[in-house]
Protein backbone atom coordinates (compact mmCIF):
# COMPACT_ATOMS: atom_id res chain seq x y z
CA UNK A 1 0.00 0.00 0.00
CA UNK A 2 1.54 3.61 -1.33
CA UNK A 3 2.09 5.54 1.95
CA UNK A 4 1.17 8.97 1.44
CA UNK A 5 4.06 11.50 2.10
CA UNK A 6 2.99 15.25 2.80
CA UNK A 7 4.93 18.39 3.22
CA UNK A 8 5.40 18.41 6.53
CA UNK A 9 7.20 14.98 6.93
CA UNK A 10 10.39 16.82 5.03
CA UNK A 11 10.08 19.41 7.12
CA UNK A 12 9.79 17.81 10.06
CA UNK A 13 12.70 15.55 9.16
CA UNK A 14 14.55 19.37 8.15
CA UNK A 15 14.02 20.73 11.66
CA UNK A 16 14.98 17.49 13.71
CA UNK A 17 18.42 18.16 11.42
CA UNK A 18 18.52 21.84 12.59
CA UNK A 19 18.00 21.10 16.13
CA UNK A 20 20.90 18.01 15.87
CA UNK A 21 22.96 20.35 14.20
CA UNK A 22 22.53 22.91 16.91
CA UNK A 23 23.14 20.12 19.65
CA UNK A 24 26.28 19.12 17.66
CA UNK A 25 28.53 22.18 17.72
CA UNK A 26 27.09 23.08 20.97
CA UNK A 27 29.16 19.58 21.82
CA UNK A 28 31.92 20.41 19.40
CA UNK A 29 32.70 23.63 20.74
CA UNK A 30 32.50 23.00 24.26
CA UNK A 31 34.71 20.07 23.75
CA UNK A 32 36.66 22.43 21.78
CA UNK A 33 37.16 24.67 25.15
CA UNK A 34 38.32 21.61 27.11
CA UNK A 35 40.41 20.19 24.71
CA UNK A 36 42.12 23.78 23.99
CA UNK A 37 42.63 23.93 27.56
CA UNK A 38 44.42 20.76 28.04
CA UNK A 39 46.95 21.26 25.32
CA UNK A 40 47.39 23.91 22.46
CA UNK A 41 46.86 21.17 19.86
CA UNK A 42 44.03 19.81 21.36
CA UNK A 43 41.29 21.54 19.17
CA UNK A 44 42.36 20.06 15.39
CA UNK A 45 42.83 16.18 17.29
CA UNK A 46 39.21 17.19 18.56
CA UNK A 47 38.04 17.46 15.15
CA UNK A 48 40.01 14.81 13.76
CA UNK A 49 39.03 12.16 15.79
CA UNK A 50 35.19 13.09 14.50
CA UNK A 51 35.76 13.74 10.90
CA UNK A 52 37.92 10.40 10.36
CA UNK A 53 35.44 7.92 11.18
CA UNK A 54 33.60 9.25 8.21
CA UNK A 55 36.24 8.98 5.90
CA UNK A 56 37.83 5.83 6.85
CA UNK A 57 34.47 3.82 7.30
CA UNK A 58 32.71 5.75 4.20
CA UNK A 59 32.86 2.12 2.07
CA UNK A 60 30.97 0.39 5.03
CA UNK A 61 28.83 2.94 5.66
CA UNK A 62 27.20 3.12 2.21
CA UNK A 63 26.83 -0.82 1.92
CA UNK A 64 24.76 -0.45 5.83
CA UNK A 65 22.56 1.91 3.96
CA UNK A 66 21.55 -0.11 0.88
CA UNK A 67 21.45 -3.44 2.71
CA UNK A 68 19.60 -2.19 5.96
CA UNK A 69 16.02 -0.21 5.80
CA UNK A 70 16.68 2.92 5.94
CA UNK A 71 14.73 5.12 8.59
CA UNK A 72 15.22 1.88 10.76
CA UNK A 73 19.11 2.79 10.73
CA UNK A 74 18.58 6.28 11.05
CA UNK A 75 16.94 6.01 14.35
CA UNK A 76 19.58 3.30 15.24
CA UNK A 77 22.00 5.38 14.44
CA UNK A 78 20.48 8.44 16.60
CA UNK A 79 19.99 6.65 19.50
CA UNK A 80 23.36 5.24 19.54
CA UNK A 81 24.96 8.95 19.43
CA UNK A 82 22.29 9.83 22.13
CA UNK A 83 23.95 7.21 24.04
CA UNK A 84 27.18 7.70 23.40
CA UNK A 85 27.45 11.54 23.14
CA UNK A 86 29.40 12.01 26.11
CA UNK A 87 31.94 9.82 25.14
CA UNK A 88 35.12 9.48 23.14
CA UNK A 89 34.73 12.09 19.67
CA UNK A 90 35.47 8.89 17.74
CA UNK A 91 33.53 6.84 18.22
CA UNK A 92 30.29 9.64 17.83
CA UNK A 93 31.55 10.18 14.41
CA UNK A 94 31.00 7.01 14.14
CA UNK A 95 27.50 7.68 14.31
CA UNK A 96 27.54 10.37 12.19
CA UNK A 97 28.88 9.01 9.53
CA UNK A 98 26.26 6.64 9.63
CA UNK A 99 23.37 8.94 10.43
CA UNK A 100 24.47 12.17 7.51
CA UNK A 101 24.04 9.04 5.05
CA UNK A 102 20.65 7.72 6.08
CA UNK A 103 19.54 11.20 6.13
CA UNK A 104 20.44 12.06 2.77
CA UNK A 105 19.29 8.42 1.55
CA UNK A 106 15.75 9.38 2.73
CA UNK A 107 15.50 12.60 0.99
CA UNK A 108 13.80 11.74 -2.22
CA UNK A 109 11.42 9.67 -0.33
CA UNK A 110 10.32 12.42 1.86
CA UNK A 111 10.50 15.50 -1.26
CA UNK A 112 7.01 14.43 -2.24
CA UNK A 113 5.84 16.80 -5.13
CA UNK A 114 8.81 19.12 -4.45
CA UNK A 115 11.43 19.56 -6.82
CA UNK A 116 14.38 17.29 -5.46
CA UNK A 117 16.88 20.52 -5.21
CA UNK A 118 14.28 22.32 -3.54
CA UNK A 119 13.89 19.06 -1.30
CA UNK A 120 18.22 19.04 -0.77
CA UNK A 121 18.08 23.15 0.08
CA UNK A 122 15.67 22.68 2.70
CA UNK A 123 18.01 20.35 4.28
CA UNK A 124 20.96 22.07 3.43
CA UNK A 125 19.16 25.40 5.11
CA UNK A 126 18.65 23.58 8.45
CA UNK A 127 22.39 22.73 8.42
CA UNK A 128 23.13 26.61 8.23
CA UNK A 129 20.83 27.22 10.95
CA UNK A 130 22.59 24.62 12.92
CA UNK A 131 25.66 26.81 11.98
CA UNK A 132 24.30 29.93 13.01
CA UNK A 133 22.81 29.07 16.12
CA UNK A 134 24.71 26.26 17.73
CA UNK A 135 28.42 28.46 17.98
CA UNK A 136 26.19 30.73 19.99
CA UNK A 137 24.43 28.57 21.71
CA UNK A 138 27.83 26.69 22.89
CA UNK A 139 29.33 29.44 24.30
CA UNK A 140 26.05 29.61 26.70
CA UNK A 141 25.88 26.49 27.55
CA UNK A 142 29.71 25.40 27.99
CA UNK A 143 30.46 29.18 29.91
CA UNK A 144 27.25 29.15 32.22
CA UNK A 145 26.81 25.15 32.70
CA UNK A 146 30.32 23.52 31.64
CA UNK A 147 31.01 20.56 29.48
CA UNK A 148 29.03 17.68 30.87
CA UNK A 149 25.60 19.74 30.24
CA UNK A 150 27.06 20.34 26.73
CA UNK A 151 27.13 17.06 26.06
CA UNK A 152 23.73 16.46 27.98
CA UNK A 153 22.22 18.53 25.67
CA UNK A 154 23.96 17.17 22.68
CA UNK A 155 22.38 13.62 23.75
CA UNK A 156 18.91 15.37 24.18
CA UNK A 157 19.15 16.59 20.71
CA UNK A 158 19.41 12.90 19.22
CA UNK A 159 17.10 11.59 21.34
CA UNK A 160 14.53 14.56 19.33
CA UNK A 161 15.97 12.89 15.63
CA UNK A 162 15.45 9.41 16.78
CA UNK A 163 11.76 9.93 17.41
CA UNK A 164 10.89 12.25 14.41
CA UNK A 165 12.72 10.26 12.29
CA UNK A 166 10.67 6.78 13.90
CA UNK A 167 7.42 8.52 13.60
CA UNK A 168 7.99 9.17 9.78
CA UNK A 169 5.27 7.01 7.84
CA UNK A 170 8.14 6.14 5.03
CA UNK A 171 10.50 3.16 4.19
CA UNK A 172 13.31 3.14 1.98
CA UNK A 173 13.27 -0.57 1.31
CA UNK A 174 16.64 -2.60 0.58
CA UNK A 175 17.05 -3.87 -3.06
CA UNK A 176 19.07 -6.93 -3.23
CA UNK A 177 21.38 -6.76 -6.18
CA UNK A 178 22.18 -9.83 -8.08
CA UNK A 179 25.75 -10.34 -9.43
CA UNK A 180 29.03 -9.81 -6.87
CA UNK A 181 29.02 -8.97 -3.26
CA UNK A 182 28.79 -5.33 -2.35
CA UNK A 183 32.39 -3.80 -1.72
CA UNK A 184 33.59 -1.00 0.32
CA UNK A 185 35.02 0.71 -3.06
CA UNK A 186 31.49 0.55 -4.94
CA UNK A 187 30.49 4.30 -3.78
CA UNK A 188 33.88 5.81 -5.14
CA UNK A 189 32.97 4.03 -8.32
CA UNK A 190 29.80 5.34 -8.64
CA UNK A 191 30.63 8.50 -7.91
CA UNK A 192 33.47 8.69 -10.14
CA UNK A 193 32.67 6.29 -12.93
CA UNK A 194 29.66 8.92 -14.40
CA UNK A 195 31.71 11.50 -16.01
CA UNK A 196 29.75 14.33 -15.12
CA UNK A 197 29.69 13.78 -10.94
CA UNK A 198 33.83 13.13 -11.59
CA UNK A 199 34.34 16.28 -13.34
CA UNK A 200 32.19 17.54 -10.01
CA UNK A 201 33.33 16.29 -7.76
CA UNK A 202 37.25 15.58 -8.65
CA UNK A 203 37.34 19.97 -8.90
CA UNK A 204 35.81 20.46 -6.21
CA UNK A 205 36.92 18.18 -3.40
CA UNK A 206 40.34 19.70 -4.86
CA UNK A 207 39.36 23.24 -3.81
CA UNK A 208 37.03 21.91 -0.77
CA UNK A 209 40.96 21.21 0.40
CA UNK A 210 42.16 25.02 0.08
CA UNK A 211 39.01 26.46 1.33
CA UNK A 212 38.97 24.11 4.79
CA UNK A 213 42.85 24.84 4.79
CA UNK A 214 41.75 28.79 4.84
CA UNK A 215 39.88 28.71 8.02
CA UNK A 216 43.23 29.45 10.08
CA UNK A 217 43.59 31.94 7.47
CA UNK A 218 40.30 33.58 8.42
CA UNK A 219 40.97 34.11 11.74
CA UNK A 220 44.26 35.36 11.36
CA UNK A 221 43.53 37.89 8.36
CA UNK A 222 40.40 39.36 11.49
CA UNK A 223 42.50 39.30 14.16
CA UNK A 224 45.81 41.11 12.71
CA UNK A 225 45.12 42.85 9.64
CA UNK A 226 41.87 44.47 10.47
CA UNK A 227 42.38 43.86 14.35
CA UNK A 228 38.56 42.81 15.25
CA UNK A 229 37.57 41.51 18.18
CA UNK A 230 35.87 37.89 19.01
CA UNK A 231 32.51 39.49 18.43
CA UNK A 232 32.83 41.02 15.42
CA UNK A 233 34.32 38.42 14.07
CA UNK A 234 31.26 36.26 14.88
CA UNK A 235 29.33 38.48 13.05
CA UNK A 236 31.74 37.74 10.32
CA UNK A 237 30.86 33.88 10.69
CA UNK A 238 26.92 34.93 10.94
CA UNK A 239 27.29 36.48 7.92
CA UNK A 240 28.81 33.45 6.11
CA UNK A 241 26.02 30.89 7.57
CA UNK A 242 23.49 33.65 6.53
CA UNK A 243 24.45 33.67 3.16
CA UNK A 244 24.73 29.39 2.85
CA UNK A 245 21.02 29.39 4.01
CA UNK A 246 19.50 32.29 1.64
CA UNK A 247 21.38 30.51 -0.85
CA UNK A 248 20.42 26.69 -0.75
CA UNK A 249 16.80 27.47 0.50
CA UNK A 250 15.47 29.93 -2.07
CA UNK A 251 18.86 30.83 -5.02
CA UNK A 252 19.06 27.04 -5.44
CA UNK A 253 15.17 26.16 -6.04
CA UNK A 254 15.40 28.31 -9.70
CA UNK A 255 18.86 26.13 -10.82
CA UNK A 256 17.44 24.14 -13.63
CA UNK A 257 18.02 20.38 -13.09
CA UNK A 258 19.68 19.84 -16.37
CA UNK A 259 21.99 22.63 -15.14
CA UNK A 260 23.06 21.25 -11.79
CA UNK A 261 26.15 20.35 -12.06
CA UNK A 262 27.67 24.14 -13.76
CA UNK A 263 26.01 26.10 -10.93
CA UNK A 264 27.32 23.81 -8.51
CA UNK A 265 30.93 24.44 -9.53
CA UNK A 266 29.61 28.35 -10.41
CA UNK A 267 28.85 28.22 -7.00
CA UNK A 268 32.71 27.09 -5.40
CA UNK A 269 33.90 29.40 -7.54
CA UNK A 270 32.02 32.31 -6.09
CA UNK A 271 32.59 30.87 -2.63
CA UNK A 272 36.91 30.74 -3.40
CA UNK A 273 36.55 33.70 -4.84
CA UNK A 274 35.07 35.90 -2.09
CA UNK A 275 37.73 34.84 0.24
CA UNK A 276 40.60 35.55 -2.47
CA UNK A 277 38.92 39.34 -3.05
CA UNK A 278 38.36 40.59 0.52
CA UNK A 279 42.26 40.67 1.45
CA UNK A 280 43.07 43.18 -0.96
CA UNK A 281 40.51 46.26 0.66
CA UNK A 282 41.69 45.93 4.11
CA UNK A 283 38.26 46.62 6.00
CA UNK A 284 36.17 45.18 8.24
CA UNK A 285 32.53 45.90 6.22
CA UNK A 286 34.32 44.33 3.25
CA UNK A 287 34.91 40.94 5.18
CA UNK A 288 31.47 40.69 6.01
CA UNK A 289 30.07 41.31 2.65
CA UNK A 290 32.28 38.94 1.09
CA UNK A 291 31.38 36.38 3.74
CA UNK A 292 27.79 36.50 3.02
CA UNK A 293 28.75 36.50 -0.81
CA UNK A 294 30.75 33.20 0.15
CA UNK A 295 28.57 31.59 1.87
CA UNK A 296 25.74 31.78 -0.93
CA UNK A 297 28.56 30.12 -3.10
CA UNK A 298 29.40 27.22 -0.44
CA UNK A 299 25.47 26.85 0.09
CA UNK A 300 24.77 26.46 -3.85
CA UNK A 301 27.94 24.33 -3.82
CA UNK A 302 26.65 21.45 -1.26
CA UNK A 303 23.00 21.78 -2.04
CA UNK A 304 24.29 20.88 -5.43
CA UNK A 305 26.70 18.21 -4.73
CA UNK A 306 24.49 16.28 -3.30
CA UNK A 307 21.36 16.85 -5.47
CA UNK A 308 23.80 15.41 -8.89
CA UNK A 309 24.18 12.15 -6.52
CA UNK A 310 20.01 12.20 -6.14
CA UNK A 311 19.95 12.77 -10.00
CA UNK A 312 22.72 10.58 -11.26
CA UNK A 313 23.17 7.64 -8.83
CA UNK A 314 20.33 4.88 -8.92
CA UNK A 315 17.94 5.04 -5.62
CA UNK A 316 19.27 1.65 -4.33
CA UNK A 317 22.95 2.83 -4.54
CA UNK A 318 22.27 5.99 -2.76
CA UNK A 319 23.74 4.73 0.52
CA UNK A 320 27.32 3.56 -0.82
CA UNK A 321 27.55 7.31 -2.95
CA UNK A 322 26.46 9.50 -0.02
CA UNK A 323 28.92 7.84 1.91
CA UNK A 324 31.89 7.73 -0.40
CA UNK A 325 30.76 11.80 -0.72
CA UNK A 326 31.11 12.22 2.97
CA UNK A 327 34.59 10.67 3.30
CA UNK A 328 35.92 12.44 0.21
CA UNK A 329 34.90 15.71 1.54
CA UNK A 330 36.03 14.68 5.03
CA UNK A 331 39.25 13.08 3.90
CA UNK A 332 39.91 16.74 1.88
CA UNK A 333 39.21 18.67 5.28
CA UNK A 334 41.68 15.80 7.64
CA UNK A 335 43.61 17.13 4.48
CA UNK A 336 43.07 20.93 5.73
CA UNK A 337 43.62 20.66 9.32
CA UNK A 338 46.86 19.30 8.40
CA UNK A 339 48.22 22.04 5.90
CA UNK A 340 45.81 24.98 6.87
CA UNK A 341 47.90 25.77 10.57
CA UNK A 342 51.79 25.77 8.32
CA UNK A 343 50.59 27.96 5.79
CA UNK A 344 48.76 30.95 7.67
CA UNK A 345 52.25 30.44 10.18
CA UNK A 346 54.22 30.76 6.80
CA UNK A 347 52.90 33.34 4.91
CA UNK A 348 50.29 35.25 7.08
CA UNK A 349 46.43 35.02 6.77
CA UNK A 350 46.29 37.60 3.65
CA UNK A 351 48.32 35.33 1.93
CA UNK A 352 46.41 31.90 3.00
CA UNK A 353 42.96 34.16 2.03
CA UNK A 354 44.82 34.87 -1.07
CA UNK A 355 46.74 31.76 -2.35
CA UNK A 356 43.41 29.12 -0.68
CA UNK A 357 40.05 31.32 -1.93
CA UNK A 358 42.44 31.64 -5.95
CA UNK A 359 43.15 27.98 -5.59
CA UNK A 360 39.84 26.77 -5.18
CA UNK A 361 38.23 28.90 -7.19
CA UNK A 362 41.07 28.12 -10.47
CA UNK A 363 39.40 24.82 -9.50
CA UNK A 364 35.88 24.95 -9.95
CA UNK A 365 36.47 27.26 -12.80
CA UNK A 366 38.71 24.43 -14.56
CA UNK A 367 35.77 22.19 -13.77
CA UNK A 368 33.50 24.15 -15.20
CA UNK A 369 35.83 24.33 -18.42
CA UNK A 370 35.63 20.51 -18.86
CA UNK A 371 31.90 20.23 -18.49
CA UNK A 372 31.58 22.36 -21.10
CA UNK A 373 34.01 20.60 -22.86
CA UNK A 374 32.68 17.05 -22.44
CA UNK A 375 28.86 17.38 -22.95
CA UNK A 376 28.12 14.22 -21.25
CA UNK A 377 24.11 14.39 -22.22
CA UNK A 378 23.60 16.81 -18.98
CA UNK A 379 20.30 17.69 -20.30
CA UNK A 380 18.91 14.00 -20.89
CA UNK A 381 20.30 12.70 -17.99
CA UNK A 382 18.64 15.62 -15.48
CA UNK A 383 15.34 14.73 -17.27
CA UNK A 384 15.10 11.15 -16.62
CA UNK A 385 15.95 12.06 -12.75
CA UNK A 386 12.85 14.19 -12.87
């Protein structure tokens, strides 16, 4: 019997996402604090511990999506980070890795009648707000009520994904594929074996490198050239996760589908570019307006990314290619942490704004280059996903 999806279920599913994301940094952060505190290095083996569970399991993952049903897992996976939350960072990326996949796996069940980019930038939106409010929210929380209620909170927020996500009426049922054995290395395959996702996502996982190696870069260019303060350079931040949600929620809904895959690159290319122009006016108001300008490129970027996986990747394959997309991108940023610090120490953060935002940007304009080069049926292959 055909379950009948409506409007809210996506939205409902988009605002459990928003609150997790909230509940995440609100952990990350306050971690963050501790780990800062115990040793100078402590924040970037913080973050790697979570981000490398997602790129070193990202073959598993995806074969756990397409062989298990899907909301089942994603409620699995929720409660296990509920239970685990105020544990070691590992082992809750762990859960993430699992959980971002399911997620994105259950999208196009949940879009209903809406367009499936429109469907992707509401998601992508609630992941801004998680952005915007959850730094904010940390500082609260971790200053006022220290760590352990952090993490409390954290827990509480996948408790709140678990049960939305159990009380949605849809299934994404497992298709068992005749032929070989799933493998580990089937999402990278599928991912990079359709020309137009490798053109993609080969540019731009080469300039999501530079522009997660800036971030040292953007702190330094705030604090010494223009010589702002932690608030305004919040703002500066707020102004970034601003732009990512105007972007992805309402910008992305009037990108043609047979277009996708040129505004998505269009898109890094504004977001590299923003960061290589604001160096060279030295002023505060010029930071935040090429923040906002960024983050509309880095919103239109993911939004996109991951609707050209919805488009070109069959349904019952979407597990292993969201999760071979999550541990490229992750692998690129473990890539970041470990570059990013040695080049703002070696040549300032004008120059990392400078040599990471041209870098990335060269990239996704070279991508751009060989799309239009290759005409690999863009238009035909955008209609048959619609």
């Amino acid at each position: 019997m055909a379950v009948e999806v409506r409007d809210g279920h996506l939205r409902a599913l988009a605002g459990a996402i928003a609150v997790s994301a909230i509940g995440d940094w609100v952990a990350v952060i306050a971690l963050g604090f501790r780990a800062n505190d115990m040793w100078d290095g402590g924040v970037a083996l913080l973050l790697i511990c979570l981000w490398s569970p997602i790129a070193l399991l990202a073959g598993h993952v995806g074969i756990l999506v397409d062989r298990v049903e899907t909301r089942t897992l994603a409620v699995a996976a929720a409660v296990f980070q509920a239970g685990i939350a105020g544990a070691l960072a590992f082992v809750l990326g762990i859960g993430v890795a699992v959980s971002s996949t399911a997620e994105f796996a259950l999208v196009p069940l949940l879009a209903g009648s809406r367009p499936i980019g429109k469907a992707n930038g509401l998601v992508e939106s609630a992941r801004g707000i998680g952005f915007v409010a959850g730094p904010a929210l940390a500082g609260i929380v971790a200053g006022s009520a220290g760590t352990k209620y952090a993490m409390l909170a954290d827990a509480a927020t996948f408790v709140l994904i678990a049960g939305v996500l159990a009380a949605l009426p849809v299934r994404r049922r497992v298709a068992h594929e005749q032929g070989s054995k799933p493998a580990a290395r089937d999402g990278i395959k599928l991912l990079f074996g359709e020309r137009v996702l490798a053109i993609t996502l080969g540019t731009g996982a080469i300039g999501l490198v530079f522009m997660s190696a800036s971030i040292p870069g953007d702190f330094a260019y705030a604090t010494h050239s223009l010589g702002v303060g932690k608030l305004a350079f919040g703002f500066v931040l707020t102004a970034w996760a601003v732009g990512m949600i105007f972007a992805s929620n309402l910008l992305f809904s009037r990108v043609p589908l047979a277009v996708v895959a040129s505004a998505t690159l269009l898109g890094a290319a504004v977001q590299g570019l923003a960061k290589f122009a604001a160096p060279f006016w030295q002023l505060y108001v010029v930071m935040l307006v090429a923040w906002a300008i960024g983050g509309m490129g880095h919103g239109i970027k993911n939004t996109g990314f991951r609707t050209l996986i919805h488009q070109r990747v069959d349904a019952a394959q979407h597990g292993r290619a969201f999760a071979a997309f999550n541990g490229l991108r992750n692998t690129a940023e473990l890539a970041a942490l470990a570059g990013g610090a040695g080049l703002v120490t070696t040549i300032g953060g004008r120059g990392t704004l400078w040599v990471a935002g041209g870098v990335s940007a060269a990239a996704a304009l070279a991508g751009l280059l060989a799309l239009s080069a290759t005409r690999a049926q863009p238009d035909a292959a955008a209609a048959n996903a619609s």
